[in-house]
C-alpha atoms as a PDB file:
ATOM      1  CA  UNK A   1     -74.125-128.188 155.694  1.00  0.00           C
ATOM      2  CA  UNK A   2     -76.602-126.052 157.642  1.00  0.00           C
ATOM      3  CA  UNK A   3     -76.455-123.525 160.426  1.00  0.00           C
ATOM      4  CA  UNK A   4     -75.983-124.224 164.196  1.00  0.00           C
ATOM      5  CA  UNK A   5     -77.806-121.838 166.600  1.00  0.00           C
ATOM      6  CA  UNK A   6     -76.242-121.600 170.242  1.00  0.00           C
ATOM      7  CA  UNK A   7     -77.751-120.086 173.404  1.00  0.00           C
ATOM      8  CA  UNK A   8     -74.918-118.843 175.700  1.00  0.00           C
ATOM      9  CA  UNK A   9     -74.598-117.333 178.682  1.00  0.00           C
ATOM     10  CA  UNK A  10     -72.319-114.730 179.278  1.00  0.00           C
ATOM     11  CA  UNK A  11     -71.409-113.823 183.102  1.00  0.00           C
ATOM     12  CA  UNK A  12     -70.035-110.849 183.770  1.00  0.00           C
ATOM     13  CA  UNK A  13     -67.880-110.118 186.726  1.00  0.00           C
ATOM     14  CA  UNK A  14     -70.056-107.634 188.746  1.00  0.00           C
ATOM     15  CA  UNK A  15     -73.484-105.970 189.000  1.00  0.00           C
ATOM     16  CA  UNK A  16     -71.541-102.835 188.215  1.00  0.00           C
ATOM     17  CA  UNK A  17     -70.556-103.751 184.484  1.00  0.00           C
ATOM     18  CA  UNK A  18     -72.509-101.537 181.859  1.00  0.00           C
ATOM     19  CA  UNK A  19     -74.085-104.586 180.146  1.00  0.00           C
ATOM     20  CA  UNK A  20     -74.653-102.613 176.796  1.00  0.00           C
ATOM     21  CA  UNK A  21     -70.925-102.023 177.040  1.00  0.00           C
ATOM     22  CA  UNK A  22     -70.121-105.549 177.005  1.00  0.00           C
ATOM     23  CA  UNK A  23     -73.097-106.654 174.639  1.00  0.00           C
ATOM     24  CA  UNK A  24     -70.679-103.826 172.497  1.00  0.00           C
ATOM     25  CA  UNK A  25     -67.310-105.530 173.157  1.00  0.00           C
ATOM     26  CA  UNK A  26     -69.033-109.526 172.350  1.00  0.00           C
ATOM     27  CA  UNK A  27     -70.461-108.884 168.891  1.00  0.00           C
ATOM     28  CA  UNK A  28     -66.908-107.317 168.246  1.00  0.00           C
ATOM     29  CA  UNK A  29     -65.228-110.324 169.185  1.00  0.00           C
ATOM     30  CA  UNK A  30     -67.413-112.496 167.151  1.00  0.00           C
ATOM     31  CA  UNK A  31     -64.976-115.207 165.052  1.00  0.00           C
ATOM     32  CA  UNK A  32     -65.275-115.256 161.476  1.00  0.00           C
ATOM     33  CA  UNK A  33     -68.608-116.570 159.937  1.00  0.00           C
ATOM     34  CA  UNK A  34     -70.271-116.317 163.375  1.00  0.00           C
ATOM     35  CA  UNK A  35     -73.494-113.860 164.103  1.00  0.00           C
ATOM     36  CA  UNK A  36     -75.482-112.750 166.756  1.00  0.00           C
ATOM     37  CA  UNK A  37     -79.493-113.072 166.260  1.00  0.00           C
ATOM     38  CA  UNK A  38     -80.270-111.256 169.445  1.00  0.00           C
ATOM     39  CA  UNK A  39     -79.690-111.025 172.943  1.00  0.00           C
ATOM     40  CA  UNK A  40     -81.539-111.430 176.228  1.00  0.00           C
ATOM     41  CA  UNK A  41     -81.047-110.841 180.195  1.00  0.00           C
ATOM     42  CA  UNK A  42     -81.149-112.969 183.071  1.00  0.00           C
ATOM     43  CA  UNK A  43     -81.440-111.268 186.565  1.00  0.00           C
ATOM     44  CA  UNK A  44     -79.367-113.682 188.311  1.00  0.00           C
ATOM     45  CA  UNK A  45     -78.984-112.772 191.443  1.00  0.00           C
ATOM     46  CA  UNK A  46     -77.794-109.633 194.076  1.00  0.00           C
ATOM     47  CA  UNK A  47     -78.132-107.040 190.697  1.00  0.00           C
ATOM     48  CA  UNK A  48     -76.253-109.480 188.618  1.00  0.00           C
ATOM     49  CA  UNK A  49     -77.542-110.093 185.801  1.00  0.00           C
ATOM     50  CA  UNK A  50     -76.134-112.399 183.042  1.00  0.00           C
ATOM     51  CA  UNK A  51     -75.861-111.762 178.766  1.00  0.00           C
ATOM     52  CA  UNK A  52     -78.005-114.583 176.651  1.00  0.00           C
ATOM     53  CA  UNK A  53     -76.960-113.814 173.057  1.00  0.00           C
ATOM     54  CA  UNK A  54     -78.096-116.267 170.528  1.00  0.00           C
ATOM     55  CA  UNK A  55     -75.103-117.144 168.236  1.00  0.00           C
ATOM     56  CA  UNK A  56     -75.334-118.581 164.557  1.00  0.00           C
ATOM     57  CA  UNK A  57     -72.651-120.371 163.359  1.00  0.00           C
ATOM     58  CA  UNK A  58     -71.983-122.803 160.331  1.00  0.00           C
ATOM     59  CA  UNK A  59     -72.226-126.560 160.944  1.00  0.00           C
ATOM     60  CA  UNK A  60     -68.873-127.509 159.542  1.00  0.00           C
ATOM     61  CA  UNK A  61     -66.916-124.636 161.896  1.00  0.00           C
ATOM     62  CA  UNK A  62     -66.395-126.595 164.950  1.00  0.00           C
ATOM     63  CA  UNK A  63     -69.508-126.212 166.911  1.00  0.00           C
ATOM     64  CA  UNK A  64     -69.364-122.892 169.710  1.00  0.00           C
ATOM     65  CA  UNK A  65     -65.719-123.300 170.635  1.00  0.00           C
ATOM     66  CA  UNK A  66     -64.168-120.412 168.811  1.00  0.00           C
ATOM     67  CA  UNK A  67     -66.759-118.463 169.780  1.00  0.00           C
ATOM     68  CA  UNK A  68     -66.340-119.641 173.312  1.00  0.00           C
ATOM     69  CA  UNK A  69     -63.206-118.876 173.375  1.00  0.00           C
ATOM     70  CA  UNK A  70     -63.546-115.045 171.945  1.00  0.00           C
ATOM     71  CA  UNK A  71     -66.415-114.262 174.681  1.00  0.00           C
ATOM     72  CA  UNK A  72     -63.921-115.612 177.148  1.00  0.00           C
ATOM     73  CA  UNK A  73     -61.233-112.826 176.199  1.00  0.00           C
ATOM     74  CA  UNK A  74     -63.799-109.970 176.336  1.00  0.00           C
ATOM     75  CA  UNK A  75     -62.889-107.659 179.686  1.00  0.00           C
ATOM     76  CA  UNK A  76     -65.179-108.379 182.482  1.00  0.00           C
ATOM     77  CA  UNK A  77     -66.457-111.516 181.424  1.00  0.00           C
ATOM     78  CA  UNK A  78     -66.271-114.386 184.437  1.00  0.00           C
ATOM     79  CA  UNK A  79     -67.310-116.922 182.610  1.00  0.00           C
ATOM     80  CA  UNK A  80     -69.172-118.494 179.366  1.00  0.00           C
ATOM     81  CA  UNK A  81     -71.609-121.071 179.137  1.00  0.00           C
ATOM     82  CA  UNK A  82     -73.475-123.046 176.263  1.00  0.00           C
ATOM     83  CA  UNK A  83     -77.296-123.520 177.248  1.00  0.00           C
ATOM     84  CA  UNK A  84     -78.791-124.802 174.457  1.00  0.00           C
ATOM     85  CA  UNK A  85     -77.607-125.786 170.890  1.00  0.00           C
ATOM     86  CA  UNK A  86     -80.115-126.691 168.104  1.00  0.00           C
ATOM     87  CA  UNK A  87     -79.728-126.345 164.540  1.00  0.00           C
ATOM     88  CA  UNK A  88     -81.157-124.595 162.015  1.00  0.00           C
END
């Protein structure tokens, strides 16, 4: 089995959260076997702007959902979002 690559988008829960913080606070939550292969910002809208990290995990492990799940947990996280899954 291959690798499964997974843009999602993390929301935080105000302008005011230190998004290197929370970029921090995400790769620490990561579940076993997952990585991160970068991030990127999206302004969003009124100074809120959302967390885009690109997530590798294997095939066999249940698609995004644990790592769905971790993100979810982080503090000031509103919500979590897969964009785009492809894999590798």
């Amino acid at each position: 089995m291959g690798d499964v690559a997974a843009k999602i988008k993390v929301m935080p829960n105000s302008p005011e959260v230190d998004l290197d913080d929370l970029q921090d606070r995400l790769e620490e939550e990561l579940p076993e076997g997952a990585k991160i292969r970068g991030f990127e910002r999206d302004d969003v809208a009124f100074g809120l702007v959302a967390l885009l990290p690109t997530v590798i995990v294997p095939d066999g492990a249940g698609g995004t959902e644990a790592v769905e799940e971790a993100f979810s947990q982080v503090e000031d996280v509103e919500s979590v979002t897969v964009e785009n899954v492809g894999r590798l």
